[in-house]
C-alpha atoms as a PDB file:
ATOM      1  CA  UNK A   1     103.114 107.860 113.784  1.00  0.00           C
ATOM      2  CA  UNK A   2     106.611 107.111 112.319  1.00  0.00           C
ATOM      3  CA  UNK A   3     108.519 104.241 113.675  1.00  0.00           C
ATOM      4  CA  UNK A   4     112.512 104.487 113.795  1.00  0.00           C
ATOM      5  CA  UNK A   5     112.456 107.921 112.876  1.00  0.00           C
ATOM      6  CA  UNK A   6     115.703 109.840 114.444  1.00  0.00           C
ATOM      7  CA  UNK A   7     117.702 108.404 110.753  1.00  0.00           C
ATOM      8  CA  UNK A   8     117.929 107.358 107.608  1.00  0.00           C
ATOM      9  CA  UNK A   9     114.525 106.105 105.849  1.00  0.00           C
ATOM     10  CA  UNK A  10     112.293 106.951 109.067  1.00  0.00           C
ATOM     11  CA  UNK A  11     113.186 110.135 109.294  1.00  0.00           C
ATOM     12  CA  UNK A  12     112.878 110.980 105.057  1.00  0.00           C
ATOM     13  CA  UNK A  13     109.337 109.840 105.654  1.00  0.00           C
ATOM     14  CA  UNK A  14     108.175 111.830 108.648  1.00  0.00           C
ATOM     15  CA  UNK A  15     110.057 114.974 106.977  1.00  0.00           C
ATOM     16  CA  UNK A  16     107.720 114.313 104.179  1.00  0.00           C
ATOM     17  CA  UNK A  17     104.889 113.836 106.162  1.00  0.00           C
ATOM     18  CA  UNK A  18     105.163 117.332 108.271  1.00  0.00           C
ATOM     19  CA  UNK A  19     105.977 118.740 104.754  1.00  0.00           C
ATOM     20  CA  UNK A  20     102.304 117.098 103.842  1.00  0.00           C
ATOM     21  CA  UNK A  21     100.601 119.330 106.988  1.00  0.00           C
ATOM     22  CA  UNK A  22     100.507 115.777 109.532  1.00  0.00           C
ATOM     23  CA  UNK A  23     101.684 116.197 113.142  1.00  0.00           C
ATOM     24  CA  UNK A  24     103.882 113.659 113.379  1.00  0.00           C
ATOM     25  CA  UNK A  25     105.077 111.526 116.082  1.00  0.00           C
ATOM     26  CA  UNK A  26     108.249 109.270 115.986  1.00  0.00           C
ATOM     27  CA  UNK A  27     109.762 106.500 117.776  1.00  0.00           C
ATOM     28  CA  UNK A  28     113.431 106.484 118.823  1.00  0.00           C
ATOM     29  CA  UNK A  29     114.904 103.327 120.661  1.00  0.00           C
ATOM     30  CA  UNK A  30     116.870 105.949 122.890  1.00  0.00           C
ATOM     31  CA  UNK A  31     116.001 109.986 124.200  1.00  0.00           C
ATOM     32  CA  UNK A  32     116.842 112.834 122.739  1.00  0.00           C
ATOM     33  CA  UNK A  33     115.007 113.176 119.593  1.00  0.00           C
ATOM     34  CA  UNK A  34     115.728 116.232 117.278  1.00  0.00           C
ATOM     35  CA  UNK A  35     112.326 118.376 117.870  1.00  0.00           C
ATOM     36  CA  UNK A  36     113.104 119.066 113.938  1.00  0.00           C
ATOM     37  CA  UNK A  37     112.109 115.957 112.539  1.00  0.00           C
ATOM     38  CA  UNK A  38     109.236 115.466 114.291  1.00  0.00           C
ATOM     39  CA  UNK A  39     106.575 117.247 116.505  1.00  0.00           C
ATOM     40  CA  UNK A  40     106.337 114.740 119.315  1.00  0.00           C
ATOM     41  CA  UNK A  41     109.263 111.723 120.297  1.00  0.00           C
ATOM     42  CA  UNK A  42     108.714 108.605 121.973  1.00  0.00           C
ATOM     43  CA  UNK A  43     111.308 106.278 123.710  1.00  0.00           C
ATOM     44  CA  UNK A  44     110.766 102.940 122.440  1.00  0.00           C
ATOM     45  CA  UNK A  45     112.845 100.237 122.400  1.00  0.00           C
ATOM     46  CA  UNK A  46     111.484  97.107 120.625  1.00  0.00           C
ATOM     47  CA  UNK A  47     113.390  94.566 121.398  1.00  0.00           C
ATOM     48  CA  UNK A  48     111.700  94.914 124.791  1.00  0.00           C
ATOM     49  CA  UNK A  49     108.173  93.426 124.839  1.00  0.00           C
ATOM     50  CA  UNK A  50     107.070  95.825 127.468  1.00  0.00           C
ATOM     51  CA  UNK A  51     108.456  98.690 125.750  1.00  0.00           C
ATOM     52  CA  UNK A  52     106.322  97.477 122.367  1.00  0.00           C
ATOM     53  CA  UNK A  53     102.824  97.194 124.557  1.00  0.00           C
ATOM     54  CA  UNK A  54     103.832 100.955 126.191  1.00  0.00           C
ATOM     55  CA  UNK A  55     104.020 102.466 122.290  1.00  0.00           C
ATOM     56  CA  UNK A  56     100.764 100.266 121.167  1.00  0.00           C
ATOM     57  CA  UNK A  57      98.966 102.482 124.176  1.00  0.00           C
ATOM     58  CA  UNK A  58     100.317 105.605 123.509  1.00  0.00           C
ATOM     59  CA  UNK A  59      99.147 104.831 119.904  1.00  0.00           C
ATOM     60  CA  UNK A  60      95.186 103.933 120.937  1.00  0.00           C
ATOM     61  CA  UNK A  61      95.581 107.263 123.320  1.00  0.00           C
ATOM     62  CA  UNK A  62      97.373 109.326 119.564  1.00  0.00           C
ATOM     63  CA  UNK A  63      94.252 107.743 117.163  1.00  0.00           C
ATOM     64  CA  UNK A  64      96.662 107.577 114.491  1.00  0.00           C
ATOM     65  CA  UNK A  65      95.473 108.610 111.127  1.00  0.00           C
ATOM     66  CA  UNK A  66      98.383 107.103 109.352  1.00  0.00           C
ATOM     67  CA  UNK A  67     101.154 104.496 110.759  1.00  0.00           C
ATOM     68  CA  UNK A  68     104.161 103.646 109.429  1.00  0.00           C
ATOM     69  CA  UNK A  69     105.843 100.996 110.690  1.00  0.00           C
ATOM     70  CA  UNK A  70     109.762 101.587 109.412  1.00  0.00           C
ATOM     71  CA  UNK A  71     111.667 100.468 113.050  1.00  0.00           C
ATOM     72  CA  UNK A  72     114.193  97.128 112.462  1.00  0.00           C
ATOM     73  CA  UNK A  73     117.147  95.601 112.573  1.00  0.00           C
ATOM     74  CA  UNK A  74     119.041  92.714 110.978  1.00  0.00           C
ATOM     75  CA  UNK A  75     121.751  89.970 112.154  1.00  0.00           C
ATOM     76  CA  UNK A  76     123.534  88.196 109.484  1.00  0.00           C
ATOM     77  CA  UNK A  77     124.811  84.588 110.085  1.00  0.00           C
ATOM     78  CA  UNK A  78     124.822  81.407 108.556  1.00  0.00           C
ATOM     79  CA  UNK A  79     121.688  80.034 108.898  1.00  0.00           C
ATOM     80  CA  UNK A  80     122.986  76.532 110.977  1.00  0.00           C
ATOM     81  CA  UNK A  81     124.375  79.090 113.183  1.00  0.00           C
ATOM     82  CA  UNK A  82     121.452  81.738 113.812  1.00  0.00           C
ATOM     83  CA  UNK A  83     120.804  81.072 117.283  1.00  0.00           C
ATOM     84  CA  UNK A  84     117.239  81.019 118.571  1.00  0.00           C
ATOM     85  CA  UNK A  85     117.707  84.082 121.017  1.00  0.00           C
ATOM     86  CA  UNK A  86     119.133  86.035 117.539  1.00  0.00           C
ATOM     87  CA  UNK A  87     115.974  84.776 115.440  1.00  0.00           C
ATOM     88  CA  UNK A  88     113.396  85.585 118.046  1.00  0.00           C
ATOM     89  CA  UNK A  89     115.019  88.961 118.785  1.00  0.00           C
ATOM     90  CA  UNK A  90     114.731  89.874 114.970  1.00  0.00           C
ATOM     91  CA  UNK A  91     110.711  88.867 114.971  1.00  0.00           C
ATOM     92  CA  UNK A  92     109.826  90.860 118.167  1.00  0.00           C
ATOM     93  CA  UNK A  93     111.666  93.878 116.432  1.00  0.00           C
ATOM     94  CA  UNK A  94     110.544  93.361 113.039  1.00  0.00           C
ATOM     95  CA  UNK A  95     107.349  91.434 113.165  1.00  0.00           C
ATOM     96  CA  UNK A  96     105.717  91.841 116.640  1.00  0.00           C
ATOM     97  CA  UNK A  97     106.267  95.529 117.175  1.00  0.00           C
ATOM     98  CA  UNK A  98     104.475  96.201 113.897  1.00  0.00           C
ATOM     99  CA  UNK A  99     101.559  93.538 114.917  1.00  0.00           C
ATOM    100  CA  UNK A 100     100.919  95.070 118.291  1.00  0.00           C
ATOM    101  CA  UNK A 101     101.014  99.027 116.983  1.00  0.00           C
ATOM    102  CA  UNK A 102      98.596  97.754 113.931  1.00  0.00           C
ATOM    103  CA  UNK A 103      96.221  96.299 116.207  1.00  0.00           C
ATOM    104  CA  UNK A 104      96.606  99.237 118.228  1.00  0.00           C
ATOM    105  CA  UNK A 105      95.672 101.774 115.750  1.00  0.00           C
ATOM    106  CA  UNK A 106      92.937 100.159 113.722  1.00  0.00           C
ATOM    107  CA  UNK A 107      90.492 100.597 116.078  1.00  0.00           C
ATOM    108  CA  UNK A 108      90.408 104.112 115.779  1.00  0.00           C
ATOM    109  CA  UNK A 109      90.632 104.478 112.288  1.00  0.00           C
ATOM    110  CA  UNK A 110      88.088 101.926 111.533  1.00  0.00           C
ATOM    111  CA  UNK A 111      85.749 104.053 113.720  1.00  0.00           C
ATOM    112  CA  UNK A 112      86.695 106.502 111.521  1.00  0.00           C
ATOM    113  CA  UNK A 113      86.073 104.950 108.395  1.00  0.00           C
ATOM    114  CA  UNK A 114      89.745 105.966 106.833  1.00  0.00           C
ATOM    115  CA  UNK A 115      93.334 104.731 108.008  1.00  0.00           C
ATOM    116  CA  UNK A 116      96.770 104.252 106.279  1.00  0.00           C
ATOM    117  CA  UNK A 117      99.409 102.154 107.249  1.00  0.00           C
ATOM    118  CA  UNK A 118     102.450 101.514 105.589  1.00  0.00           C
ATOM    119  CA  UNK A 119     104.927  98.502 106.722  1.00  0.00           C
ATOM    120  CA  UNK A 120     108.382  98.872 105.617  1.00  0.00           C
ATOM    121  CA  UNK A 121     109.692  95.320 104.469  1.00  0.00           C
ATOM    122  CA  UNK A 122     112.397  94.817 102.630  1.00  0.00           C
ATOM    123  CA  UNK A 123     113.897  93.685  99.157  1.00  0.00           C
ATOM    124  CA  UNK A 124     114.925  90.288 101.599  1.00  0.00           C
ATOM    125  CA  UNK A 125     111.163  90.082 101.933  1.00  0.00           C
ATOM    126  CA  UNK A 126     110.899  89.806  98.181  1.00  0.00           C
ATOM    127  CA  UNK A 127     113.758  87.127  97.377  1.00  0.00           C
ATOM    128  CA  UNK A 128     116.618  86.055  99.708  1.00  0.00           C
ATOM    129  CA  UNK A 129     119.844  84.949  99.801  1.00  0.00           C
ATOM    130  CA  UNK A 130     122.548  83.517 102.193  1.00  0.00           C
ATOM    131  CA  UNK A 131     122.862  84.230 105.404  1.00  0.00           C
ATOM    132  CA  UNK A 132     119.586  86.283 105.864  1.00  0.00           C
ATOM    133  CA  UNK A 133     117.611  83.723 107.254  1.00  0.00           C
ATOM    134  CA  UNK A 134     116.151  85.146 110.250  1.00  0.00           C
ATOM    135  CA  UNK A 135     115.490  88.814 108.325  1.00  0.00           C
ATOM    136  CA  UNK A 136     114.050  87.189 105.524  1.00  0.00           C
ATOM    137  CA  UNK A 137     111.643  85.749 107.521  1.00  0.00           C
ATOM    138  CA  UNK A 138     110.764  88.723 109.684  1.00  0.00           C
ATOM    139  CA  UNK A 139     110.109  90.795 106.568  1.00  0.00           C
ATOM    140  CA  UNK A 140     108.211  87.829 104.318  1.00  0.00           C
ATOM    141  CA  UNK A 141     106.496  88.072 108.104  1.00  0.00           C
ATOM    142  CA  UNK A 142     105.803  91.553 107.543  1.00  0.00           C
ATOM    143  CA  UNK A 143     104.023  90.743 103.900  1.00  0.00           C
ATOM    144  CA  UNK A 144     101.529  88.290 105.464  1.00  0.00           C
ATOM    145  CA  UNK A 145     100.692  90.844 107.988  1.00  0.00           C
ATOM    146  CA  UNK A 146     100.109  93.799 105.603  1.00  0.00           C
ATOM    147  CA  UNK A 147      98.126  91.305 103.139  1.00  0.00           C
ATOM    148  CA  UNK A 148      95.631  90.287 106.700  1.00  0.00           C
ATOM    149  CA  UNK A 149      94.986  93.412 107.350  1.00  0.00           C
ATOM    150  CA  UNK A 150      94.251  94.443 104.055  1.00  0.00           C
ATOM    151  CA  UNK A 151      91.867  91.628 103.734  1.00  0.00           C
ATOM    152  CA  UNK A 152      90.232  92.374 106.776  1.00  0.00           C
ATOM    153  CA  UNK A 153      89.889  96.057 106.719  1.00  0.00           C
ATOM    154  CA  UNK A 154      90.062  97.467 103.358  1.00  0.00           C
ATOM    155  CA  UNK A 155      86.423  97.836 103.305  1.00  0.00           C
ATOM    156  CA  UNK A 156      86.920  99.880 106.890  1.00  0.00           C
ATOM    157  CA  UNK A 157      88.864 102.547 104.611  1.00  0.00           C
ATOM    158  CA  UNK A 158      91.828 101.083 106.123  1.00  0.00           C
ATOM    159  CA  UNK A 159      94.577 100.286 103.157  1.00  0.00           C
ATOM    160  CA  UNK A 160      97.603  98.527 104.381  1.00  0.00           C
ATOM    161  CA  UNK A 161     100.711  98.490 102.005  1.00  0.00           C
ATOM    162  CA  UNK A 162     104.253  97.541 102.465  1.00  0.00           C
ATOM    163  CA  UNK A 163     107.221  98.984 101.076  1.00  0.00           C
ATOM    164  CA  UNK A 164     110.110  97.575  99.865  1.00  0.00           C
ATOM    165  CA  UNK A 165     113.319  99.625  99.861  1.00  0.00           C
ATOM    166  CA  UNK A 166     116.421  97.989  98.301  1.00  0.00           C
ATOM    167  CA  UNK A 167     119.774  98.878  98.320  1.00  0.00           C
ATOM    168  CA  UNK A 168     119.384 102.425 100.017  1.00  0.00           C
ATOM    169  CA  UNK A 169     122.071 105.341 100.725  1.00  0.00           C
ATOM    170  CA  UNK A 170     122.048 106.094 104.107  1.00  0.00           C
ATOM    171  CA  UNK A 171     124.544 106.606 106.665  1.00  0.00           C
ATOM    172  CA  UNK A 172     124.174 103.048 107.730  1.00  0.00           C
ATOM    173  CA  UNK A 173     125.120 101.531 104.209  1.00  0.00           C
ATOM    174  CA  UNK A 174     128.560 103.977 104.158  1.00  0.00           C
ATOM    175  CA  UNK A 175     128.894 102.963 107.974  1.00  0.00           C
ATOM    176  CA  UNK A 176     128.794  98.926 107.250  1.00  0.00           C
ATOM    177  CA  UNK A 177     129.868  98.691 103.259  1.00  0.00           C
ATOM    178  CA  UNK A 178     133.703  99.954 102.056  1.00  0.00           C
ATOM    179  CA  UNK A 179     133.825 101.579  98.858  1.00  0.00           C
ATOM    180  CA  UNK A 180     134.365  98.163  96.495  1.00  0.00           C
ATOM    181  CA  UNK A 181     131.054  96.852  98.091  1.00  0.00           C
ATOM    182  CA  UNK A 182     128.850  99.818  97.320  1.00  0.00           C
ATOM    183  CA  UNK A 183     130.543  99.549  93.469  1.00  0.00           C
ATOM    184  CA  UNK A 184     129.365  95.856  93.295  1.00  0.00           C
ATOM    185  CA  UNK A 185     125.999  96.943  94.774  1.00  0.00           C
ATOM    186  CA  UNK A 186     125.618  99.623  92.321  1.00  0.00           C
ATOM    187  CA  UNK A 187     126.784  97.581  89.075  1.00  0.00           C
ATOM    188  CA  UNK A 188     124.078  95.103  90.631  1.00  0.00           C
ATOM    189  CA  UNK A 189     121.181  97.398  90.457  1.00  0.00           C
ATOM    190  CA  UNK A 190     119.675  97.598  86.451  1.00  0.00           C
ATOM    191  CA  UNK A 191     119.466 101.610  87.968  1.00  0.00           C
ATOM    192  CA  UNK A 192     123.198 101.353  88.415  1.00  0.00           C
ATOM    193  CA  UNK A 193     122.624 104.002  91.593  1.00  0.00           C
ATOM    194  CA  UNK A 194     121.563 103.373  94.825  1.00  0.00           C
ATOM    195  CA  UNK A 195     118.148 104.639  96.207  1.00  0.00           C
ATOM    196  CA  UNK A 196     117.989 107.513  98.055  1.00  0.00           C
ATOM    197  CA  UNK A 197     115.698 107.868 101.426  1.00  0.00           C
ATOM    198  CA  UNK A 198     114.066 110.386  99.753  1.00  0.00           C
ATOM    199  CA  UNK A 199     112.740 108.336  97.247  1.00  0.00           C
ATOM    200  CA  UNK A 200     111.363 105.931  99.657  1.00  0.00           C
ATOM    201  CA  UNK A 201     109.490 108.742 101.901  1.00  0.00           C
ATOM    202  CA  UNK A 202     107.625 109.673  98.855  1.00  0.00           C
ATOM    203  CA  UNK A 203     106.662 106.706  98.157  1.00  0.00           C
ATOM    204  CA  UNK A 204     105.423 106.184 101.554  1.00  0.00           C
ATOM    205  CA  UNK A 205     103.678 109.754 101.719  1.00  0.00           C
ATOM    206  CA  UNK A 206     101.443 108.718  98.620  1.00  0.00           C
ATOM    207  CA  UNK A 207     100.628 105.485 100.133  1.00  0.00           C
ATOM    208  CA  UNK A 208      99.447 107.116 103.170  1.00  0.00           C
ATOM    209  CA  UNK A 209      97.589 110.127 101.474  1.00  0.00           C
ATOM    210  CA  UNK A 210      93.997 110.460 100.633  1.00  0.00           C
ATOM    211  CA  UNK A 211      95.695 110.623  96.800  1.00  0.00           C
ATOM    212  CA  UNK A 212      95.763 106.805  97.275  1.00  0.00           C
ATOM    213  CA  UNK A 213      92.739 105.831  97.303  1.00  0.00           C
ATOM    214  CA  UNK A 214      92.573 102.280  95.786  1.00  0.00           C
ATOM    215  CA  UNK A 215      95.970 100.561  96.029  1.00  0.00           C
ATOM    216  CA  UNK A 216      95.971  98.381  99.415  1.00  0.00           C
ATOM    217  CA  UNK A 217      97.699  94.905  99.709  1.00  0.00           C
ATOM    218  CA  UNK A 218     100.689  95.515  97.920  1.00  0.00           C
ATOM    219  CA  UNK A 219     104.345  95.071  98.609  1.00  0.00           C
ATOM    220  CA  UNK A 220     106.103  97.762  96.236  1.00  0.00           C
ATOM    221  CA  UNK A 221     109.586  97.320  95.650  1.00  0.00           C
ATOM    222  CA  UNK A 222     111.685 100.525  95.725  1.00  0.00           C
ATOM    223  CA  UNK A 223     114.732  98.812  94.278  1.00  0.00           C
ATOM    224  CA  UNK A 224     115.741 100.100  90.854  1.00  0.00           C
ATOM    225  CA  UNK A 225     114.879  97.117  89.102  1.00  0.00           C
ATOM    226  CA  UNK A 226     117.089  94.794  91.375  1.00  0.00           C
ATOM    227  CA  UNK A 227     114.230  91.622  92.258  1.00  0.00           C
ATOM    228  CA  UNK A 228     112.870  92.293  88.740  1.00  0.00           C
ATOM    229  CA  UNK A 229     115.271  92.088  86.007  1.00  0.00           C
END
């Protein structure tokens, strides 16, 4: 089960999943999902809290060997202006979706004995900066949520990771970011490039194969050196 997986990051990681042999199922916030990507769409929305508890039963119904968690958005503002309706929007999106399709899941592959689930956070969920308040938040969120059920279920044969893409290339980054801004984001980056959602998906794909069989609790940044150096 891929979250947000009709673009950009979501849909490099359930290409490299079906390329791995898994069926995979994505989530879309609208219809129409291209049958290429992945074997099986759902409709999901999750800014709506029914739509979030409809996915977390179609997951206990799917039994979920792996879950990826990758769906979210992000509303910059000032943070004396982030309005509460903004910040709680961002949490059910980034934070509760992921908490209610986790619990959701584990069941099954604690009966199991294996399980994989990979959160995708965020370099913002690493170190911040201005105006990222309510993102931040949901994606430091995301961290403490990956670390729990770590903690908890490790031992289950359950790892729990999180992934932390930085400054990506995907449509959406051409889409929002003129040409001068992706030149300062690439001089910013010790890689001097951008990443590429390709490099994220396989990053993901080993974190949710039985190749990984000892690295659980993490947050990995996928960043080119940018919260490091």
């Amino acid at each position: 089960m891929v979250t947000g997986a009709s673009r950009g990051i979501g849909r490099a990681i359930a290409s490299a999943l079906r390329a791995d042999g898994a069926r995979v199922v994505g989530t879309q916030t609208g219809a129409g999902g291209d049958s290429d990507d992945c074997d099986e769409w759902i409709a999901a929305d999750f800014s709506d809290v029914d739509q979030i508890e409809r996915c977390a039963a179609a997951i206990a119904r799917i039994e979920p060997d792996i879950l990826v968690n990758n769906a979210g958005i992000n509303r910059i503002a000032p943070f004396i202006d982030v309005s509460t309706s903004d910040f709680l929007l961002i949490h059910r999106v980034n934070v509760l979706a992921p908490f209610r399709l986790c619990q959701a899941a584990v069941p099954a592959m604690r009966r199991r004995q294996w399980g994989r689930i990979v959160n995708v956070s965020s370099i913002w969920g690493k170190i911040s900066k201005a105006q990222r308040a309510s993102y931040s938040a949901s994606k430091f969120a995301i961290d403490g949520l990956t670390v729990a059920i770590a903690a908890e279920h490790s031992a289950d044969g359950i790892l729990a990771n999180c992934v932390a893409p930085g400054f990506i290339d995907t449509e959406m980054t051409r889409n929002i970011l003129s040409s001068a801004d992706l030149d300062a984001l690439t001089a910013a980056v010790p890689a001097r490039r951008l990443g590429t959602p390709d490099e994220i998906a396989e990053l993901v794909r080993w974190l949710a194969s039985p190749e990984n069989g000892f690295v659980t609790g993490q947050s990995i940044a996928a960043d080119g050196g940018f919260t490091r150096v």
